[in-house]
Protein backbone atom coordinates (compact mmCIF):
# COMPACT_ATOMS: atom_id res chain seq x y z
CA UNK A 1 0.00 0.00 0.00
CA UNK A 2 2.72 2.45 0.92
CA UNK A 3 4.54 1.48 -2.62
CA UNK A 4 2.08 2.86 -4.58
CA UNK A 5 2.26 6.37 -2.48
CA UNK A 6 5.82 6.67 -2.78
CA UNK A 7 5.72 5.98 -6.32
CA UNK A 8 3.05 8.43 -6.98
CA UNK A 9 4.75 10.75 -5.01
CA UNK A 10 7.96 10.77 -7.15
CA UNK A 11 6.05 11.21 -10.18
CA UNK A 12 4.89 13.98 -8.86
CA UNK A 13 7.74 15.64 -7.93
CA UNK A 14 9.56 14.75 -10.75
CA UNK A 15 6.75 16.67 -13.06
CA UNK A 16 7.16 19.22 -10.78
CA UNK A 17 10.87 19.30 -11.29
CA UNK A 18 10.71 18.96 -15.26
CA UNK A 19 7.98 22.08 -15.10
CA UNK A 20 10.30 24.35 -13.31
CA UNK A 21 13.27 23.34 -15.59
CA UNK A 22 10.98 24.15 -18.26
CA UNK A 23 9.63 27.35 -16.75
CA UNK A 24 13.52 28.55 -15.81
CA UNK A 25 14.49 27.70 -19.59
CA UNK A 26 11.94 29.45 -21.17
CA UNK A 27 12.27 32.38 -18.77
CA UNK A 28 16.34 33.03 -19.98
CA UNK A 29 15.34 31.87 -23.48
CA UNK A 30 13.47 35.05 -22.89
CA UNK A 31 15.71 37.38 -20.86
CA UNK A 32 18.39 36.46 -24.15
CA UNK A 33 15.83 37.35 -26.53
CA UNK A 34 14.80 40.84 -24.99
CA UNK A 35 18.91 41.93 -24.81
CA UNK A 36 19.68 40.86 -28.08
CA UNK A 37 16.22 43.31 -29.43
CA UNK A 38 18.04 45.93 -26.94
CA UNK A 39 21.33 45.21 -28.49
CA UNK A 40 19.35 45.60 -31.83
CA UNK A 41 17.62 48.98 -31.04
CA UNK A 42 20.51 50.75 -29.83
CA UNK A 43 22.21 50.07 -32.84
CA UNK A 44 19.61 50.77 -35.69
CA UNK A 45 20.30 53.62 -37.90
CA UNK A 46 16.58 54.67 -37.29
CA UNK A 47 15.22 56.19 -34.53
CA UNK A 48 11.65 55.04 -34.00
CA UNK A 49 11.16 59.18 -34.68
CA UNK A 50 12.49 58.22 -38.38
CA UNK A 51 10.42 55.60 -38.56
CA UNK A 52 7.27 57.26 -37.88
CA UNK A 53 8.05 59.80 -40.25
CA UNK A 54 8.89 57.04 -42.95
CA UNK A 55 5.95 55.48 -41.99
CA UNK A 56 4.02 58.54 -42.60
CA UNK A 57 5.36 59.34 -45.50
CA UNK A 58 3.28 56.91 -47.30
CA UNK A 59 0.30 56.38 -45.15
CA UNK A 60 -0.70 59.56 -43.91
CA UNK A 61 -2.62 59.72 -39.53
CA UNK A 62 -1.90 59.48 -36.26
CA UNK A 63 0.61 57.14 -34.71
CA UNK A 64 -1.64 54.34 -32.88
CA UNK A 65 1.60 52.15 -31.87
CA UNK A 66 5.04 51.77 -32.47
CA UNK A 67 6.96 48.66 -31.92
CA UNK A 68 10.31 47.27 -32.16
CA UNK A 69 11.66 43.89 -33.87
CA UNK A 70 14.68 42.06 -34.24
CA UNK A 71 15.12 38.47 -35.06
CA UNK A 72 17.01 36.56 -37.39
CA UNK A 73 19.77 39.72 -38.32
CA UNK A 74 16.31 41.92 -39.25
CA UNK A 75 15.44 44.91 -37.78
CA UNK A 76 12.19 46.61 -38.09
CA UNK A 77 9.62 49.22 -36.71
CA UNK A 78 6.13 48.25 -36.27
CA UNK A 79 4.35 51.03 -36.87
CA UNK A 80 0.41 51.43 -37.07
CA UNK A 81 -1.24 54.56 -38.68
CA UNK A 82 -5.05 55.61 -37.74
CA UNK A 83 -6.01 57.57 -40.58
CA UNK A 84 -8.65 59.74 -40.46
CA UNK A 85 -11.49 57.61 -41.17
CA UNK A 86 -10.36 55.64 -38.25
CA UNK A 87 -8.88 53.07 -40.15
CA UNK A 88 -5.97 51.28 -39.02
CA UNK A 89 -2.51 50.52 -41.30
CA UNK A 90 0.08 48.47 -40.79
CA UNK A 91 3.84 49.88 -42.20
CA UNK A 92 7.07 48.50 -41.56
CA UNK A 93 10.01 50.30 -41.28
CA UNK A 94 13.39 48.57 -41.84
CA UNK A 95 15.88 49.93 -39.11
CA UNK A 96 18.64 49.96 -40.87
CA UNK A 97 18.05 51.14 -44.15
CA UNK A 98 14.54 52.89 -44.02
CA UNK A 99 12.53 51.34 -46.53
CA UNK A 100 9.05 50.86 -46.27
CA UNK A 101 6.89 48.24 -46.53
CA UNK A 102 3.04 48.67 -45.86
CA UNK A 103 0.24 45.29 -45.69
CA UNK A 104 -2.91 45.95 -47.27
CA UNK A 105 -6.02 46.19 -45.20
CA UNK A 106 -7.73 43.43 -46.33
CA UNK A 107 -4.64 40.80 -46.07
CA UNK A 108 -4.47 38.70 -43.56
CA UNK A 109 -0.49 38.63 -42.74
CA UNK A 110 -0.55 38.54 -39.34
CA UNK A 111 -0.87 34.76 -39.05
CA UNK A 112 -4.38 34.68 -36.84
CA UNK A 113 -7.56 33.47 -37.90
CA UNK A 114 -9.67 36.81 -38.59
């Protein structure tokens, strides 16, 4: 009878052990992500100032949101325009060399279902 316990009670802990490794990993998988995107910021050519006059440069409104990207050696601002219908546009800024690259209202490039 007491077998069973014990066994049930290593189990447990030894989830519990694999979830925290897993937790801890993810956690500086995370922590290396976010310095390497710092590491990227601080050394774009753009300011995210450029960028929202890039961005507005070819969609004209108000700045809704700016964000920051860096993975795989790319660089990018996130920008999204209201314009003045309310509308909202999507234009991406590369950090480094400017260019501009806007996604159509109607496309669905953002990988979720709507």
């Amino acid at each position: 009878m007491i077998k069973p316990a014990i066994i049930a009670t290593c189990v447990l802990v030894g989830a519990s052990s694999f979830a925290a490794i897993t937790a801890a990993t993810a956690e500086t998988s995370t922590v290396t992500h976010d310095v390497a995107e710092a590491k990227a910021l601080l050394s774009a050519k753009l300011t995210a100032v450029d960028a929202i006059k890039a961005a507005q440069s070819i969609q004209p409104g108000k700045v809704g949101e700016v964000q920051f990207d860096a993975e795989e050696g790319n660089s990018l601002f996130d920008v999204t325009i209201i314009a003045q219908d309310g509308s909202e546009h999507k234009v991406y800024v590369d950090a480094s060399t400017g260019k501009t690259m806007q996604i159509p209202e109607d496309s669905d490039y953002d990988g979720d279902d709507d």
